[in-house]
N, C-alpha and C. Protein backbone atom coordinates (compact mmCIF):
# COMPACT_ATOMS: atom_id res chain seq x y z
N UNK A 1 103.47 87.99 126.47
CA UNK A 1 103.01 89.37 126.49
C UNK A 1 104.20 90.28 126.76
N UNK A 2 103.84 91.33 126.05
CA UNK A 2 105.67 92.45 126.29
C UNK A 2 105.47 92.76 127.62
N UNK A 3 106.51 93.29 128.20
CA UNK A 3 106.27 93.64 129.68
C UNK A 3 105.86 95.19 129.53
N UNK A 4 106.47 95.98 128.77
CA UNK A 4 105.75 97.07 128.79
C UNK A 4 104.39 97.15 128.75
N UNK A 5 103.50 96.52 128.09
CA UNK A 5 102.32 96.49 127.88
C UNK A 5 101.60 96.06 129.23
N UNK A 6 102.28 95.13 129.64
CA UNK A 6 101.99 94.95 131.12
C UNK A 6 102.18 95.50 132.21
N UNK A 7 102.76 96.75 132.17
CA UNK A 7 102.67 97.52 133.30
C UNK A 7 101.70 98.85 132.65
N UNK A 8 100.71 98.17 131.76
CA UNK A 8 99.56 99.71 131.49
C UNK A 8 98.38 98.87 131.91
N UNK A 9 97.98 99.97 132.49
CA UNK A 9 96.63 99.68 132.84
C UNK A 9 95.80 100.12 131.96
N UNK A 10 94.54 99.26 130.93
CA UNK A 10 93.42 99.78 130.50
C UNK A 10 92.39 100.27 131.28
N UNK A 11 91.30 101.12 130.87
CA UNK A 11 89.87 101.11 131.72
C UNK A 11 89.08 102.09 130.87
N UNK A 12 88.15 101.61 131.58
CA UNK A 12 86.62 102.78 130.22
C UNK A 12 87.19 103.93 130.36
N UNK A 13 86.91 104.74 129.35
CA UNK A 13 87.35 105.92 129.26
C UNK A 13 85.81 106.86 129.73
N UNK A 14 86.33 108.07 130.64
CA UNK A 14 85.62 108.87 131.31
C UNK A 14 85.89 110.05 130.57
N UNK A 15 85.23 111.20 131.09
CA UNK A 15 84.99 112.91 130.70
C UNK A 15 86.42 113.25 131.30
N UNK A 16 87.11 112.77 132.47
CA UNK A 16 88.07 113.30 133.13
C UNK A 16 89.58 113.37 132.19
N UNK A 17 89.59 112.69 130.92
CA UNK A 17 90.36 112.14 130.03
C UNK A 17 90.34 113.08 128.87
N UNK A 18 89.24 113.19 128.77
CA UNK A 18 88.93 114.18 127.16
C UNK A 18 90.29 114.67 127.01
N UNK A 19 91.18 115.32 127.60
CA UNK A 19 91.66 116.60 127.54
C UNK A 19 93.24 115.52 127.32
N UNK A 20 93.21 114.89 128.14
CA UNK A 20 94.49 113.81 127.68
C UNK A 20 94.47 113.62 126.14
N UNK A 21 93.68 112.84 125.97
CA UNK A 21 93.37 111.80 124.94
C UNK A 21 93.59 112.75 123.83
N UNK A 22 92.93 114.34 123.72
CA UNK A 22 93.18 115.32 122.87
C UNK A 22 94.79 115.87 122.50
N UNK A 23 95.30 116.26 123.79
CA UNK A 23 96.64 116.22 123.68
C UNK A 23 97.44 114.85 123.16
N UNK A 24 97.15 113.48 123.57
CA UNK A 24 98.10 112.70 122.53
C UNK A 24 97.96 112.42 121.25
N UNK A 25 96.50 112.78 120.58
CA UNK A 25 96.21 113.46 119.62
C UNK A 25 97.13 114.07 118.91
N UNK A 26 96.80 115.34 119.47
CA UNK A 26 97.86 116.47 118.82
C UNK A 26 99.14 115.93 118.84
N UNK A 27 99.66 115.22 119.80
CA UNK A 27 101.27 115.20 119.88
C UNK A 27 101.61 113.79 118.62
N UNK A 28 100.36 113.56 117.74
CA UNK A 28 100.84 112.48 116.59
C UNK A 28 100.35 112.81 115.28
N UNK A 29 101.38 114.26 114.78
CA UNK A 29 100.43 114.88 113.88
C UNK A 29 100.62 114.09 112.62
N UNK A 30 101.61 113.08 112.49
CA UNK A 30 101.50 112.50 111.63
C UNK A 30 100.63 111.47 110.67
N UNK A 31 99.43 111.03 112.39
CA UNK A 31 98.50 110.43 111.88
C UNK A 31 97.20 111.38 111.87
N UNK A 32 97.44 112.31 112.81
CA UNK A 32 96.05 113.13 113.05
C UNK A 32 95.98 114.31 113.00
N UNK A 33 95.75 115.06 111.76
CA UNK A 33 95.46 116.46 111.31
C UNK A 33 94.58 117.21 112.15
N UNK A 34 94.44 118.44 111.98
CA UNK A 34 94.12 119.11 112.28
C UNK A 34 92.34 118.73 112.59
N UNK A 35 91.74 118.46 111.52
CA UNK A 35 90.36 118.21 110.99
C UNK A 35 90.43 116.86 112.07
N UNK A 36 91.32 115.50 111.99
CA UNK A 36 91.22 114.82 112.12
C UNK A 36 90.92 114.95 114.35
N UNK A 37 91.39 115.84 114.75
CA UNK A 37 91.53 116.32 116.30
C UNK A 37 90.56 117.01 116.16
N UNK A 38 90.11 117.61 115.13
CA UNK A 38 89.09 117.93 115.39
C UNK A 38 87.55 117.12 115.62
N UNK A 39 87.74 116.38 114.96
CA UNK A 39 86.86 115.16 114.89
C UNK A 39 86.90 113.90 116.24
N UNK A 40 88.14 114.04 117.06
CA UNK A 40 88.20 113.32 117.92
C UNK A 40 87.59 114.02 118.66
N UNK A 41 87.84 115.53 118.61
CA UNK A 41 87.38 115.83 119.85
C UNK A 41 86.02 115.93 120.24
N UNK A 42 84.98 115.96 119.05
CA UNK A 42 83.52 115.22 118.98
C UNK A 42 83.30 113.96 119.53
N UNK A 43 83.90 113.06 118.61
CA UNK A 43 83.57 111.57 119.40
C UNK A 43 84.03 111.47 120.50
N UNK A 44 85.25 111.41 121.10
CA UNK A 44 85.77 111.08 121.65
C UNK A 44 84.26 111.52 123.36
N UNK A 45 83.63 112.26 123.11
CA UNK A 45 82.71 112.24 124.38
C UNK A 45 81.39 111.90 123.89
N UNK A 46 81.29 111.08 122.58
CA UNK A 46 79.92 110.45 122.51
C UNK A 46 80.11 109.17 122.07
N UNK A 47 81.54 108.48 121.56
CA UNK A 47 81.76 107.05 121.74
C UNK A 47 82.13 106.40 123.19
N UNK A 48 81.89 105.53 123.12
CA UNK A 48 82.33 104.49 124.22
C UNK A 48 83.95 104.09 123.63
N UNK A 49 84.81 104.03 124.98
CA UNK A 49 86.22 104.05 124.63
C UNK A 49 86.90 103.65 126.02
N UNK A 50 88.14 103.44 126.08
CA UNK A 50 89.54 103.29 126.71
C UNK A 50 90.32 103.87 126.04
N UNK A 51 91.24 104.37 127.53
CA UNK A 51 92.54 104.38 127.77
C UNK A 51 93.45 103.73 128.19
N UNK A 52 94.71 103.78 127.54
CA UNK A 52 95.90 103.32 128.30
C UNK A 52 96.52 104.02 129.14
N UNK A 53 96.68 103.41 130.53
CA UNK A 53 97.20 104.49 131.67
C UNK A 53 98.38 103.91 131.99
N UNK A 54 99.70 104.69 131.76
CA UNK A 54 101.27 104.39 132.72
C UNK A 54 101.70 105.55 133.51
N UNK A 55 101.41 105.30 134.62
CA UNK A 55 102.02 106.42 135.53
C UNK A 55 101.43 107.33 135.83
N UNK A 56 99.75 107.18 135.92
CA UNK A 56 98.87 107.84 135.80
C UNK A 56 98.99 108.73 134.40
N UNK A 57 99.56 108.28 133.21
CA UNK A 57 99.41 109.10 132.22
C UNK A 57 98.40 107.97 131.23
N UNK A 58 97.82 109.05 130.31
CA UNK A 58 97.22 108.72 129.57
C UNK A 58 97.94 108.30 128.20
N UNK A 59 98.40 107.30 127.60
CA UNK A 59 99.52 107.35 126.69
C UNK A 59 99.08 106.33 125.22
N UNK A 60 97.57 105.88 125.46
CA UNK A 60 96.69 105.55 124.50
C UNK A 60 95.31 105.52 124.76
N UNK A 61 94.39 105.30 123.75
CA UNK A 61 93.17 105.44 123.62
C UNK A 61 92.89 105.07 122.32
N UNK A 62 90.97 104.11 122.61
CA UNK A 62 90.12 103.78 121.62
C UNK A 62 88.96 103.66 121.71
N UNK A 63 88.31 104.32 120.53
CA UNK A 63 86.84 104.50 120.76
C UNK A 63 86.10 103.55 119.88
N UNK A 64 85.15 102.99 119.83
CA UNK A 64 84.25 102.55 119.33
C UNK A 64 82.77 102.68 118.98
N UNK A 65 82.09 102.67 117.72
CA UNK A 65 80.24 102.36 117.82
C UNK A 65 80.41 101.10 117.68
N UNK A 66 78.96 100.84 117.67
CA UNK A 66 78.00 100.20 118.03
C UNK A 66 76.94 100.21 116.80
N UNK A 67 76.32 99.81 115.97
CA UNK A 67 75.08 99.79 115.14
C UNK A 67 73.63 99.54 116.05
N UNK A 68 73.94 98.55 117.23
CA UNK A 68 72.48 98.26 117.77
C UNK A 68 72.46 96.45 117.86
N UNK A 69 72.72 96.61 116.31
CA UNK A 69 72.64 94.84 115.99
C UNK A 69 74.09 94.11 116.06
N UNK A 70 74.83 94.16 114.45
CA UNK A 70 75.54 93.14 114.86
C UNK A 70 76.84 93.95 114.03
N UNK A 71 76.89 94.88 113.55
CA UNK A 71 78.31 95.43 113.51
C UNK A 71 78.90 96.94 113.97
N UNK A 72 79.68 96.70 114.48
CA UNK A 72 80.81 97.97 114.88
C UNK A 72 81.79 98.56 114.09
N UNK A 73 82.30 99.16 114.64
CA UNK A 73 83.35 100.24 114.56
C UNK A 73 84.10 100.96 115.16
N UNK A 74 85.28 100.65 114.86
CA UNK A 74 86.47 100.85 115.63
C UNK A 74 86.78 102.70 115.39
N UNK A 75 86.56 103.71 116.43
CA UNK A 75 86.70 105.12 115.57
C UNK A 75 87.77 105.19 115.27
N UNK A 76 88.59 105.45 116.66
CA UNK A 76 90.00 106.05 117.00
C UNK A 76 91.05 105.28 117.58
N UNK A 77 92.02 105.03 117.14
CA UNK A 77 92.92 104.23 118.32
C UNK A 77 94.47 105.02 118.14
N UNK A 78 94.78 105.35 119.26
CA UNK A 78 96.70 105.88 119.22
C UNK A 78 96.86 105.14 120.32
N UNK A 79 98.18 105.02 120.07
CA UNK A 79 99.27 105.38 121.37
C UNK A 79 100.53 105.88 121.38
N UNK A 80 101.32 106.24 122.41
CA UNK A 80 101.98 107.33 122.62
C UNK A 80 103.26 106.99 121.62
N UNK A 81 103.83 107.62 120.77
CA UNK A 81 104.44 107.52 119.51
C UNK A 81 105.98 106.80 120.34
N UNK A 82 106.53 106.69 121.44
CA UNK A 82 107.25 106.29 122.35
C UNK A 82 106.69 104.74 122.46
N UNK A 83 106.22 104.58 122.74
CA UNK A 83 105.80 103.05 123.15
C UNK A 83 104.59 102.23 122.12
N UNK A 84 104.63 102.90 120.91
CA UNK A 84 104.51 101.95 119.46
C UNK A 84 105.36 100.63 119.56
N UNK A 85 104.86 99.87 119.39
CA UNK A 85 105.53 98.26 119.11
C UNK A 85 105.21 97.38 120.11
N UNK A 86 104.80 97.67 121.47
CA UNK A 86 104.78 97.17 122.46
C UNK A 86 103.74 96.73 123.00
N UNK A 87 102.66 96.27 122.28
CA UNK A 87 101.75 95.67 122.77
C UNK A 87 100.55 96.44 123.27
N UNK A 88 100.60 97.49 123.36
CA UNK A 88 99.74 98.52 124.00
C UNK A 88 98.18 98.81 123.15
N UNK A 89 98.56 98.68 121.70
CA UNK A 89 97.53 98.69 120.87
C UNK A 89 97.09 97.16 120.70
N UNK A 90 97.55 96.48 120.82
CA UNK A 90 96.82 95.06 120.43
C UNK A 90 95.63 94.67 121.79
N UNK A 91 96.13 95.18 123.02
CA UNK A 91 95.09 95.03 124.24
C UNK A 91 94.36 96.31 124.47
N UNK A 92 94.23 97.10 123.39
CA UNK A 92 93.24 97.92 123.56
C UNK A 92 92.42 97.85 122.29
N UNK A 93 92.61 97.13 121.60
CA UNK A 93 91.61 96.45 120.64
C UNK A 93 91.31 95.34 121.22
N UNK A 94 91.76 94.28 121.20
CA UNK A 94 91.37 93.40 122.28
C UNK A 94 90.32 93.70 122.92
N UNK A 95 90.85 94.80 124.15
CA UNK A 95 89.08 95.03 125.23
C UNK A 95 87.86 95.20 123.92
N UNK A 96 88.53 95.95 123.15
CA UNK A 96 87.27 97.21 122.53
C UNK A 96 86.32 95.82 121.56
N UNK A 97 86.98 94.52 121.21
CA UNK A 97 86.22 93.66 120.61
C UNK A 97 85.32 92.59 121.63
N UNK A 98 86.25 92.38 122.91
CA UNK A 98 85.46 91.92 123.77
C UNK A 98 84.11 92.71 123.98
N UNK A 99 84.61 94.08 124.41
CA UNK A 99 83.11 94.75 124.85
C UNK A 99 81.98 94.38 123.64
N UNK A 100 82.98 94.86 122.30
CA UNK A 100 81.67 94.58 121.19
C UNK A 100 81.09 93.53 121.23
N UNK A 101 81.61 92.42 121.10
CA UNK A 101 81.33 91.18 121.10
C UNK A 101 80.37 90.90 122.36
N UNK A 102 80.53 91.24 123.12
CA UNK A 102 79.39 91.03 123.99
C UNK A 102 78.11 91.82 124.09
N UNK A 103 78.15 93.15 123.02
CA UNK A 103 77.06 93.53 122.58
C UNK A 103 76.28 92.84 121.61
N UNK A 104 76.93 91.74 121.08
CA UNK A 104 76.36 91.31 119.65
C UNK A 104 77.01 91.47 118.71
N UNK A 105 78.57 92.07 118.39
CA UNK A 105 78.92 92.62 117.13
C UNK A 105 79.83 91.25 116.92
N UNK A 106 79.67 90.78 115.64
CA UNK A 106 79.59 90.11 114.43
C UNK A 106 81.09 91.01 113.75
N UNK A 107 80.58 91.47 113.01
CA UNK A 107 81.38 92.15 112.22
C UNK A 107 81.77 93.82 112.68
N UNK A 108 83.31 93.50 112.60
CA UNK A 108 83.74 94.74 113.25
C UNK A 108 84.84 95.20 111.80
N UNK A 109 84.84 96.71 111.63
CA UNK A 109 84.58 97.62 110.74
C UNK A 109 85.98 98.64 111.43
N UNK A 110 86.72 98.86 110.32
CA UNK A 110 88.02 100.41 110.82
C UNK A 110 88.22 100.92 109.73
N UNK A 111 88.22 101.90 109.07
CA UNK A 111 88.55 102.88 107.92
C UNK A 111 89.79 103.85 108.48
N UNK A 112 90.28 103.92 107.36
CA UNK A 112 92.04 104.20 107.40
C UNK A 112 92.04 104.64 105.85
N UNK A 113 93.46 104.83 105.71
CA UNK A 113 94.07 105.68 105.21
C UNK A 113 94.43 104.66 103.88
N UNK A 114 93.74 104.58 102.62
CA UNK A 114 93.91 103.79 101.27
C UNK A 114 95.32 103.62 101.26
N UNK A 115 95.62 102.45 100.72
CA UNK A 115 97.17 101.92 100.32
C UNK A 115 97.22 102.63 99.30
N UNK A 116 96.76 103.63 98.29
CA UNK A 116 97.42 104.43 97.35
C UNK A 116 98.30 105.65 97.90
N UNK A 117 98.00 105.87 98.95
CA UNK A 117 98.61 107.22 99.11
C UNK A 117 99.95 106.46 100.33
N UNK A 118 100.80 106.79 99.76
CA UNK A 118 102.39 106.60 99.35
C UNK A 118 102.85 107.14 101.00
N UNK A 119 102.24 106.70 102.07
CA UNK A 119 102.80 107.54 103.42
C UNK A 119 103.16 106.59 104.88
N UNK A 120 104.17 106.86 105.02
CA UNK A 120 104.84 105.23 105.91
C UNK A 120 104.17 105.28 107.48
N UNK A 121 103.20 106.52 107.72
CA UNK A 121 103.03 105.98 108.68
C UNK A 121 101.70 105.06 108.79
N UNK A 122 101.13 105.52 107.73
CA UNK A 122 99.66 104.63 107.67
C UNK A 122 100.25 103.20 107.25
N UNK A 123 101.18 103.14 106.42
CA UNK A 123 101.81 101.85 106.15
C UNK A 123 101.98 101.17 107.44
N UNK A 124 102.08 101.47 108.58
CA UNK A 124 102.30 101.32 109.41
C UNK A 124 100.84 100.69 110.20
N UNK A 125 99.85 101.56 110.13
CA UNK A 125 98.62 101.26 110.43
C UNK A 125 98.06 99.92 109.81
N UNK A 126 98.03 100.53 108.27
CA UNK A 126 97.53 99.44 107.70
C UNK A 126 97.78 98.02 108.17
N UNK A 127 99.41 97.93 108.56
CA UNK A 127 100.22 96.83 109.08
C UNK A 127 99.68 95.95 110.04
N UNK A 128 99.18 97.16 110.92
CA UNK A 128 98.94 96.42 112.40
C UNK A 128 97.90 95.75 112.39
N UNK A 129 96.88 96.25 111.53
CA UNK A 129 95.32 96.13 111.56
C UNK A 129 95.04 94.78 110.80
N UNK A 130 95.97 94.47 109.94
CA UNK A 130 95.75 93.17 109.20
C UNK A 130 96.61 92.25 109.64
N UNK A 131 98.01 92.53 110.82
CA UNK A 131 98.13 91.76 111.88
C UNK A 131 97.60 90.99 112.48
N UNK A 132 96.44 92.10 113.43
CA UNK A 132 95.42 91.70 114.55
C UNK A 132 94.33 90.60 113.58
N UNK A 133 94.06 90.67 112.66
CA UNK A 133 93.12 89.62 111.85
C UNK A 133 91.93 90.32 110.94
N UNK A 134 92.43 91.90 110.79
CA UNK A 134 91.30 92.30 109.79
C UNK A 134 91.82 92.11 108.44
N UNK A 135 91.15 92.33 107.27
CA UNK A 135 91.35 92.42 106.06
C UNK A 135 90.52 93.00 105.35
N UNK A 136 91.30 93.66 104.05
CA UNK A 136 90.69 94.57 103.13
C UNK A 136 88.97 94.47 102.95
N UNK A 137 88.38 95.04 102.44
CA UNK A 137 86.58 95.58 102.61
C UNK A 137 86.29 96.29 101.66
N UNK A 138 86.54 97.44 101.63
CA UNK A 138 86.55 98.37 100.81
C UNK A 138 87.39 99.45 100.55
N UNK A 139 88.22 99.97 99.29
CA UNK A 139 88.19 100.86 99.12
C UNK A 139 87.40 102.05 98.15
N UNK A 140 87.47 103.20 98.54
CA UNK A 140 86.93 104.63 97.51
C UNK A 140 87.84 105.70 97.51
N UNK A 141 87.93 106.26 96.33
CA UNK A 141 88.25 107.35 96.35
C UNK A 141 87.61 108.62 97.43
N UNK A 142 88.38 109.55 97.84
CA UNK A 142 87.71 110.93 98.74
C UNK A 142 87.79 112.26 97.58
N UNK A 143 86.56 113.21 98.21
CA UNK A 143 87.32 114.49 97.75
C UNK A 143 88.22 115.07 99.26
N UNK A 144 88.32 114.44 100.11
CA UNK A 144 89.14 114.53 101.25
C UNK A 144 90.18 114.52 101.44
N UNK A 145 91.35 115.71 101.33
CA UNK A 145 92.93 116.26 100.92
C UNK A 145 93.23 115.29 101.91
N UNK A 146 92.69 115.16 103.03
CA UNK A 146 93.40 114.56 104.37
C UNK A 146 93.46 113.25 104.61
N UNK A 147 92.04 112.60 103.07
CA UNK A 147 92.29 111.23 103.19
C UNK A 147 92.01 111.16 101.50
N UNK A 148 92.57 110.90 100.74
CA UNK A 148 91.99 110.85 99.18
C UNK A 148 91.80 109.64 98.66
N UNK A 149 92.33 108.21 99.85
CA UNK A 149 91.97 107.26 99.26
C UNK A 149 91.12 106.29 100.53
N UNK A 150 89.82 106.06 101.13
CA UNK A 150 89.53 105.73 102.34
C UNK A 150 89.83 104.04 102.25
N UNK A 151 90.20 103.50 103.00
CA UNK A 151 90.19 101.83 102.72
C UNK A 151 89.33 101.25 104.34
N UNK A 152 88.33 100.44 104.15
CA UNK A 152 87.69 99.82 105.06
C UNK A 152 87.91 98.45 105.27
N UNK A 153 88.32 98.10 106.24
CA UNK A 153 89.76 96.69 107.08
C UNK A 153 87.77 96.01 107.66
N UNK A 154 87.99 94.78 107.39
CA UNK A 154 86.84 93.97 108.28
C UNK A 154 87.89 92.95 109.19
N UNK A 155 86.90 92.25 110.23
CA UNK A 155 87.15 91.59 111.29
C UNK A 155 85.94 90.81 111.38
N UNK A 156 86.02 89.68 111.40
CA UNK A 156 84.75 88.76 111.86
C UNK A 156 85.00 88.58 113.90
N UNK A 157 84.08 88.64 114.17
CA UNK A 157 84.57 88.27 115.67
C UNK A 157 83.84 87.23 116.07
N UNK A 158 84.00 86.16 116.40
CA UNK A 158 83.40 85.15 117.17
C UNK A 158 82.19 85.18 118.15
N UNK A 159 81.40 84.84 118.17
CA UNK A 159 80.25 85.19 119.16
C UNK A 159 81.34 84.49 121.00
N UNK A 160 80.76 85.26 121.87
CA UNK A 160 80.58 85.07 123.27
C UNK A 160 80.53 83.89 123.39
N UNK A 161 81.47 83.27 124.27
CA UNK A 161 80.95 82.10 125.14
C UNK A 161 79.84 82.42 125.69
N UNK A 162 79.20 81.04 126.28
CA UNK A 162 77.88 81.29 127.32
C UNK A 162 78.93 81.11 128.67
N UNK A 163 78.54 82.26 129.45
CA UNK A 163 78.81 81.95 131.08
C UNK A 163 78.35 80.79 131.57
């Protein structure tokens, strides 16, 4: 495990955060437009989520649904454009599949940014996400300037041990 990653603390994400989580938002306009902060700033207080905390700072975050039954969805995930590479996003997906997984979720679900559109930081995304063990699903075209090509990454997750 990197050591950076190990000196962050995860934990559920609370109301006391909103305002963090918005600001590291904004401070990654490369992945998150205008529309796109705007849209966090909806979910972000009606999904269930974590943060990453160093130094009492807030320096990542991820939200997730829920269907009920047996698949999820991963909404939102950053972290602080400084400490990319380091492990910080792989244990905050991590929690966010444990929690699912112990709701029942089966199949877990992330939509991103289509491999047609020619932009290194989603290249980047795309990267990580089929790292961790998702793979291609779907893509569609958008009439969406901000996303014109949507691509949907699946994940099978293992059911729960029994305690």
């Amino acid at each position: 495990m990197d050591v950076m990653a190990d000196a962050v603390e995860l934990r559920s994400i609370t109301s006391d955060d909103f305002t963090a989580v918005i600001g590291l938002a904004r401070a990654l306009p490369e992945w998150f437009n205008q529309e796109g902060i705007r849209q966090i700033t909806v979910d972000v207080e009606r999904q269930p989520g974590a943060v990453a905390v160093a130094n009492g700072d807030v320096i990542g975050f991820i939200t997730w649904t829920f269907d009920g039954q047996s698949s999820g969805e991963i909404g939102w995930i950053a972290v602080d454009a400084g400490r990319h590479r380091g492990g910080i996003g792989r244990r905050m997906l991590s929690l966010a599949e444990d929690r699912l997984r112990d709701s029942g979720v089966i199949d877990l679900f992330v939509e991103t940014l289509g491999d047609s559109v020619d932009y290194e930081p989603y290249e980047r995304t795309r990267s990580f996400y089929r790292a961790v063990g998702f793979r291609d699903f779907k893509r569609a075209k958008t009439d969406n300037p901000g996303m014109p090509e949507s691509l949907t990454l699946h994940k099978t997750l293992a059911p729960s041990e029994p305690a």
